[in-house]
Structure formats: C-alpha cells, structure tokens
Protein backbone atom coordinates (compact mmCIF):
# COMPACT_ATOMS: atom_id res chain seq x y z
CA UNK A 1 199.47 -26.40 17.64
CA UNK A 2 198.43 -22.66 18.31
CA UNK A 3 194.62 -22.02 19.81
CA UNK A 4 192.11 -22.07 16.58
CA UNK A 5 192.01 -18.49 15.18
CA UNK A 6 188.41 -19.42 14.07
CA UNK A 7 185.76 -19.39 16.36
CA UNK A 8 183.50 -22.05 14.22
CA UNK A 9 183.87 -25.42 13.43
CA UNK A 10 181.06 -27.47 10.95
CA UNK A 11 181.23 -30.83 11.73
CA UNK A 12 182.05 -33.36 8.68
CA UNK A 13 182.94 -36.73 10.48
CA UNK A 14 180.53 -37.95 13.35
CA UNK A 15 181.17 -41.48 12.86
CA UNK A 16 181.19 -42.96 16.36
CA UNK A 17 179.58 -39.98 18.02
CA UNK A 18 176.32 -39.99 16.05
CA UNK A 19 174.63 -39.30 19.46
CA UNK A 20 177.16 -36.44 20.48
CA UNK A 21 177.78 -34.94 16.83
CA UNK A 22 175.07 -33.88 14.05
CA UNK A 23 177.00 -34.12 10.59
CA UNK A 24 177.05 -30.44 8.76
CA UNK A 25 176.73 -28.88 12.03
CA UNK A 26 178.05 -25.84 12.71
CA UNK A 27 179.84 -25.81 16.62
CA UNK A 28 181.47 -22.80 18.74
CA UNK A 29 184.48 -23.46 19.95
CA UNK A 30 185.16 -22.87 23.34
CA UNK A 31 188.81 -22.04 24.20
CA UNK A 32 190.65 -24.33 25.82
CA UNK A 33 195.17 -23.80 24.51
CA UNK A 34 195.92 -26.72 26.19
CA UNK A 35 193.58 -29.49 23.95
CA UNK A 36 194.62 -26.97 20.88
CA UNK A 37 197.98 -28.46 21.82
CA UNK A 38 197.47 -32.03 21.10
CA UNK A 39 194.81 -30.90 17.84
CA UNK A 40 191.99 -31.26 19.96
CA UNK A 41 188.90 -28.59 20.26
CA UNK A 42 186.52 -28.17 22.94
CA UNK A 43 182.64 -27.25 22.14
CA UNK A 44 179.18 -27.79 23.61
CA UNK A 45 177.73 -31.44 21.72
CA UNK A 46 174.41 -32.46 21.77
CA UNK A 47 174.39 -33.32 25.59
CA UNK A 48 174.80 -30.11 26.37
CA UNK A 49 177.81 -30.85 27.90
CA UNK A 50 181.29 -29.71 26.55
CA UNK A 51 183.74 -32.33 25.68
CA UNK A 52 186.95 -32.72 23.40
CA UNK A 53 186.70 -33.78 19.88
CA UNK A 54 190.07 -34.29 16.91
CA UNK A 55 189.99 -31.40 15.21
CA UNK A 56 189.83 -33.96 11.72
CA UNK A 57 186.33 -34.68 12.66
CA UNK A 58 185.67 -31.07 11.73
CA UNK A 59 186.09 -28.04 9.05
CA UNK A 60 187.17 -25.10 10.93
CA UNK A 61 185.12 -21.85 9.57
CA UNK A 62 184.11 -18.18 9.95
CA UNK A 63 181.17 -15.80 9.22
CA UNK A 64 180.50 -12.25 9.10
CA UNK A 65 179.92 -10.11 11.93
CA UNK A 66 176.37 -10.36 11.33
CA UNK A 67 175.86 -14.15 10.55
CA UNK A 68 178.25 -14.71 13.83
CA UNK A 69 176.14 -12.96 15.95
CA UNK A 70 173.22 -14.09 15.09
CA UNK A 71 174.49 -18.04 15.60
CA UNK A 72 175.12 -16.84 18.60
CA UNK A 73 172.14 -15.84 19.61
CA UNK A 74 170.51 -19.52 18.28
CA UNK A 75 172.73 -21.24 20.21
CA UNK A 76 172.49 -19.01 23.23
CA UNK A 77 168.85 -20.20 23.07
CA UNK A 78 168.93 -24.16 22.19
C-alpha cells in the first residue's frame, strides 16, 4: 500500500483503545511509508505519544485549505 494521499483521518472504531482513541475524532497523520506498507498509519493519540493504528479503525479525509490550517493550529496547541 502507497503512503495515504490524505493528510486526515476521523476515527470510527476505538474499540480496545478507548483510552488512546476518541470516536469521531479527527487525527493528522504523520508520515511514516513503511507502516503505510502493511495498512498501518501513524498519528499523535491521546497520550501524546505517536503510535501505529489499522487504517480500518479509521475514515481517511480532507478539508479545505482553510479548515486544514486552522486544525492545525488546534492541534498545534492541545
């Protein structure tokens, strides 16, 4: 599997990660072509910490230049 082309996920599955995943979140993705290869995707949970996640657990998604930025910016400041 290529690398993601979007740069969003919203998460739809947290079952077994309720402490690491908030259902109907929305996550960055950071890059990382080498989980992409086994369907994995890398993002900051709610530790703070980034970690790998199945990319089923999620709904991969994209905003305009102006709603991107500005999650962005929220998450630059949780």
């Amino acid at each position: 599997m290529k690398p993601p082309t979007k740069p969003f996920v919203l998460c739809v599955d947290n079952s077994g990660y309720e402490a690491s995943l908030i259902a109907g979140k929305v996550y960055l993705i950071l890059p990382d072509a080498r989980a992409a290869k086994d369907d994995m995707v890398r993002l900051i949970d709610e530790s703070g910490e980034d970690y790998l996640f199945h990319k089923s657990r999620f709904g991969f998604v994209d905003f305009s230049p102006a709603v991107r930025r500005r999650i962005l910016e929220l998450q630059s400041t949780a």
